[in-house]
Protein backbone atom coordinates (compact mmCIF):
# COMPACT_ATOMS: atom_id res chain seq x y z
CA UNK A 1 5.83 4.67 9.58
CA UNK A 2 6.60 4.47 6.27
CA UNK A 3 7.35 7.54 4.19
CA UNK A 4 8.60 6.41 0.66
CA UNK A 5 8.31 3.48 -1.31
CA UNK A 6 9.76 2.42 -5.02
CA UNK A 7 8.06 1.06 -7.63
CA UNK A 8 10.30 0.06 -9.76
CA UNK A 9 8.04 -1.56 -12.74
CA UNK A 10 6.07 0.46 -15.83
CA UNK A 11 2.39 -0.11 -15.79
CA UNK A 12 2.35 -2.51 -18.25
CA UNK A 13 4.60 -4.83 -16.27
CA UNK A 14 2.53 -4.22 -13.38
CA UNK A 15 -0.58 -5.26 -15.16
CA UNK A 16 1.35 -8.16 -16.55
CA UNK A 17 2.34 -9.64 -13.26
CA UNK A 18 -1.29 -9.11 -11.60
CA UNK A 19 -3.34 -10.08 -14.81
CA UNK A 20 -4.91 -6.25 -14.79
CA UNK A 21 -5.68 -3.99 -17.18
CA UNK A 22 -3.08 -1.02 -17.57
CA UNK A 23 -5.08 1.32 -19.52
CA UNK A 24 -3.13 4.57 -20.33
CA UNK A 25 -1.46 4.70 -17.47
CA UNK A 26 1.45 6.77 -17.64
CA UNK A 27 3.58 5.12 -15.08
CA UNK A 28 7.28 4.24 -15.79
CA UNK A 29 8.63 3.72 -12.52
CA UNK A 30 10.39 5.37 -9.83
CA UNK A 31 9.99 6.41 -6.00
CA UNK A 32 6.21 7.72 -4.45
CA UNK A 33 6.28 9.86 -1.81
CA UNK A 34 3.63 11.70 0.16
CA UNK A 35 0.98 13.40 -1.67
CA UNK A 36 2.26 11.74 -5.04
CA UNK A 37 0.23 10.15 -7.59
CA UNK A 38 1.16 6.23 -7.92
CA UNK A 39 -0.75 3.31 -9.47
CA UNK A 40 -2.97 1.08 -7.39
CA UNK A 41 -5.01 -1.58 -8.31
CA UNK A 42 -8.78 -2.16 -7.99
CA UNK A 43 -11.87 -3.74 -8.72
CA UNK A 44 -14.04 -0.60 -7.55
CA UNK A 45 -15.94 1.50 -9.68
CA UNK A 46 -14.57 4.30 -10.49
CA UNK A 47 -15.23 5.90 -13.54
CA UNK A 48 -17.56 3.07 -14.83
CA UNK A 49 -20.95 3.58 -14.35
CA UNK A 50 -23.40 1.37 -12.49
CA UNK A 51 -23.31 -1.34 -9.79
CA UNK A 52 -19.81 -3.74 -9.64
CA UNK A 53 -20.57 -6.92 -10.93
CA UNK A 54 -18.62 -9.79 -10.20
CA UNK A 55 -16.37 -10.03 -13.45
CA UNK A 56 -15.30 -6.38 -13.08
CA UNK A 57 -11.69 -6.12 -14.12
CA UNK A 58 -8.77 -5.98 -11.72
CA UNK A 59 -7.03 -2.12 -13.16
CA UNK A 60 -4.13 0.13 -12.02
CA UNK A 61 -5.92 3.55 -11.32
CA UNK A 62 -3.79 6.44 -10.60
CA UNK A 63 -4.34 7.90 -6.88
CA UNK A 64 -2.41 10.43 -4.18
CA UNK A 65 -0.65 8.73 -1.51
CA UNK A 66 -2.28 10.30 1.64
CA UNK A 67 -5.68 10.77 2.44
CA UNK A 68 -7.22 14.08 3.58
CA UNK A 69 -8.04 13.44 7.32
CA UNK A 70 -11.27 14.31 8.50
CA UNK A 71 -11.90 18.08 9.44
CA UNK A 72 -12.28 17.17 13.33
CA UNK A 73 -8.65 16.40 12.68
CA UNK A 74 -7.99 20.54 12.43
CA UNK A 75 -5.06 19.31 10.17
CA UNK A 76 -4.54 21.08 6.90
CA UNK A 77 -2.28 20.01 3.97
CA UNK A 78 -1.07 16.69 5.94
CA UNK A 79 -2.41 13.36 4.05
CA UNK A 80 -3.31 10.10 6.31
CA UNK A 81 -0.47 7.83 4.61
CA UNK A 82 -1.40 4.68 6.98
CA UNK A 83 -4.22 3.06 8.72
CA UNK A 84 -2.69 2.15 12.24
CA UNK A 85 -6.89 1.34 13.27
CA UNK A 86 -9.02 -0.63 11.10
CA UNK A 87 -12.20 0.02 13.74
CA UNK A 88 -11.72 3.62 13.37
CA UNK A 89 -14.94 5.35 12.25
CA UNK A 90 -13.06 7.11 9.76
CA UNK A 91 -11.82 3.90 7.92
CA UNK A 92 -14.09 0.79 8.61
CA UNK A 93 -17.02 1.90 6.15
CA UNK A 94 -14.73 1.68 3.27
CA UNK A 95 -12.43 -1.47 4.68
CA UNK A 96 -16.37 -3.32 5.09
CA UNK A 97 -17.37 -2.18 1.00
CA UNK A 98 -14.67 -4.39 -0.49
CA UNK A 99 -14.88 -1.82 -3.93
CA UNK A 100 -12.73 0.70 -1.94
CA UNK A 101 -10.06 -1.96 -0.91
CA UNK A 102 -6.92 -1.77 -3.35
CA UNK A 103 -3.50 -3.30 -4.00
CA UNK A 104 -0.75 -1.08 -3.93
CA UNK A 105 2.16 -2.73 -6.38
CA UNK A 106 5.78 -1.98 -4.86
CA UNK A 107 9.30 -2.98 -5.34
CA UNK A 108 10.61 -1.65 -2.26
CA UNK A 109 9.39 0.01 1.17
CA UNK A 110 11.33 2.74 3.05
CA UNK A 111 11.39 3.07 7.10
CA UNK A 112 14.15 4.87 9.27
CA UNK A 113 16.49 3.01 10.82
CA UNK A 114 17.31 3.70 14.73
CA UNK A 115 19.95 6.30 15.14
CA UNK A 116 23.55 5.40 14.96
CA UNK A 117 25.29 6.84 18.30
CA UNK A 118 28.27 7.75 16.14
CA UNK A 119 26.51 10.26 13.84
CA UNK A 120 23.84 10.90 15.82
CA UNK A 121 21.16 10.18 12.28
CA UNK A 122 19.09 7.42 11.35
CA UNK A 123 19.43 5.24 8.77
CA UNK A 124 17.25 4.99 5.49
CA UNK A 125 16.42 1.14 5.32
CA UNK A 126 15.16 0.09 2.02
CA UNK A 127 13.61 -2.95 2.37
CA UNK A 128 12.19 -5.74 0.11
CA UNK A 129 11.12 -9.08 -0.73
CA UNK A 130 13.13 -11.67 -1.02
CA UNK A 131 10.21 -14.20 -2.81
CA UNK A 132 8.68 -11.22 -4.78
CA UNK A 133 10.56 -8.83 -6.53
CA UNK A 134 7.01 -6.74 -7.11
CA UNK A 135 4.48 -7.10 -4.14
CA UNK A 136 1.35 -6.08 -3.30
CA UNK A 137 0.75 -3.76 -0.20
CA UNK A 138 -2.96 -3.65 0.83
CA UNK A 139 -4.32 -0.55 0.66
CA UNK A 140 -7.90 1.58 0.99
CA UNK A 141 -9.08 4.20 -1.05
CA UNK A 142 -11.15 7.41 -0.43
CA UNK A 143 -12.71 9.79 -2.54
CA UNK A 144 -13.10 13.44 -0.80
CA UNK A 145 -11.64 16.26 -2.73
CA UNK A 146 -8.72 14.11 -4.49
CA UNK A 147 -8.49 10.09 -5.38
CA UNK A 148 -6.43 9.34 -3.30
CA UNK A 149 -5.55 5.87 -1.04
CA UNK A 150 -4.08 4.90 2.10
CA UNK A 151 -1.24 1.72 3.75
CA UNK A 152 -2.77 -0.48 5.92
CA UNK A 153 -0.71 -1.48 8.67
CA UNK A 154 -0.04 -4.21 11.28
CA UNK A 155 2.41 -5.47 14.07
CA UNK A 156 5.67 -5.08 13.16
CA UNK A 157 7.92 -8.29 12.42
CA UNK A 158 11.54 -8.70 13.78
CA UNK A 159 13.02 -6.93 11.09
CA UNK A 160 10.79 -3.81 11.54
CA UNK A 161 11.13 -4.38 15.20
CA UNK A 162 14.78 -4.21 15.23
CA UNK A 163 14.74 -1.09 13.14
CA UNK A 164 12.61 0.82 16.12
CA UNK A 165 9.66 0.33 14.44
CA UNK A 166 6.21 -0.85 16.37
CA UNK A 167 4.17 -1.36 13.09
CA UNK A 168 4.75 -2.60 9.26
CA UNK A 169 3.06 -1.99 5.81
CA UNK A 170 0.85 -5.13 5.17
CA UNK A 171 2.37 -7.30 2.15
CA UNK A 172 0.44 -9.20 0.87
CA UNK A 173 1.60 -13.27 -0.25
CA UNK A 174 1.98 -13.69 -4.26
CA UNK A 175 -0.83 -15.77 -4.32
CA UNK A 176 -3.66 -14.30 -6.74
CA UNK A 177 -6.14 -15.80 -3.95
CA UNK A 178 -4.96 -13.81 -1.41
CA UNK A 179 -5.13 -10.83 -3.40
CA UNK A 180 -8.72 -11.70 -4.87
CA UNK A 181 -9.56 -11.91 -0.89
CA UNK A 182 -8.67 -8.90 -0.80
CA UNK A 183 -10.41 -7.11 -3.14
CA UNK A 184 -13.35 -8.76 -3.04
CA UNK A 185 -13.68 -10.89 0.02
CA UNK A 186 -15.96 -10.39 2.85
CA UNK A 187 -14.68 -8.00 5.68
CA UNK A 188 -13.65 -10.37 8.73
CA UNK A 189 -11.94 -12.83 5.77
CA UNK A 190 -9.75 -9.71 4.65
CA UNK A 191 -9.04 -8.13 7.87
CA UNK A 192 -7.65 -11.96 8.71
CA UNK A 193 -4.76 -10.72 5.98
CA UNK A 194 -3.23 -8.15 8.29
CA UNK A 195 -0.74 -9.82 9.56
CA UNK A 196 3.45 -9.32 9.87
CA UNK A 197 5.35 -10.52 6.46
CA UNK A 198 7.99 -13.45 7.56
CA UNK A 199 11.12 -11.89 8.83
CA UNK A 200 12.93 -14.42 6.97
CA UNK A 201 11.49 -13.32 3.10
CA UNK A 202 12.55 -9.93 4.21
CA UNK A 203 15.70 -8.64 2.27
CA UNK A 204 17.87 -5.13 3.05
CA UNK A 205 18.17 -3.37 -0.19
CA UNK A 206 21.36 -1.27 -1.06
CA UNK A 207 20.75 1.89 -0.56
CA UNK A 208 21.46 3.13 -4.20
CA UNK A 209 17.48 2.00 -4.83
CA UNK A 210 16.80 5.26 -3.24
């Protein structure tokens, strides 16, 4: 699962390079972890009154990384960083309402290596893209007692696989089409999305981007 991720941009740039608006977004760039504020970007409503119509503006909106599960969960303190099921009652509501789907800009994902029999620890792989410098990860937000938004995951690809790992962050293509899809498309056209980046646009990062 993925723990950390960089985003390495200021909001402006970020707005730049997905034609939203940045507002006053405080942003300059850096690593998110759990429970930390980052920028996403959506179409939902948020703070402007009244139904979405269709020309609302793509925006970065701060939100917490990890969503507070649901109290049947009896976890406290522990946000839900990933959605590993799409059908769960928890999640679909808001995945079918395209308002609460989001892009989540990045300029590099983290996931533990497997363990190296020498030292007995596992490696921090920092991992990019090799055709986008700054990608889009495809995200979900939730409103409960913070703004806060959730990865959406999918099967691994060989590079995730050969790191241990069964399942990957979705990125999404640098298409603007894709990403309107996204945001705005019907439910079984965006769940169609959630599929493994090409191994082969997957780069290793050095690991000084931690």
């Amino acid at each position: 699962m993925t723990v950390l991720y960089r985003l390495d941009c200021p909001a402006d740039r970020i707005a730049g390079h997905f034609g939203a608006r940045a507002g006053d977004d405080p942003w300059a760039g850096g690593t998110v972890s759990p429970m930390q504020f980052a920028p996403v970007l959506t179409t939902g409503r948020e703070a402007v009154a009244g139904p979405r119509g269709a020309d609302q503006p793509l925006r970065i909106v701060p939100r917490q990384w990890g969503v507070p599960p649901p109290p049947s969960a009896g976890e406290t303190g522990r946000g839900v960083l990933t959605v590993r099921n799409p059908d769960s009652p928890f999640w679909i509501g808001n995945l079918r309402n395209s308002e609460f789907r989001c892009l989540v800009p990045a300029t590099a994902v983290m996931e533990w290596g497997r363990t190296d029999p020498a030292t007995g620890k596992r490696r921090a792989l920092w991992l990019g893209c090799a055709d986008q410098p700054l990608f889009a990860l495809a995200g979900v937000w939730k409103d409960s007692e913070v703004p806060s938004f959730a990865l959406l995951t999918c099967e691994a690809n060989a590079v995730w696989r050969a790191a241990g790992r069964e399942a990957m962050p979705v990125i999404l293509p640098a298409d603007p089409r894709v990403w309107f899809t996204w945001l705005r498309g019907e439910w079984k056209r965006a769940a169609e999305l959630l599929m493994p980046y090409p191994s082969s646009l997957i780069d290793e990062l050095p690991a000084r981007t931690a």
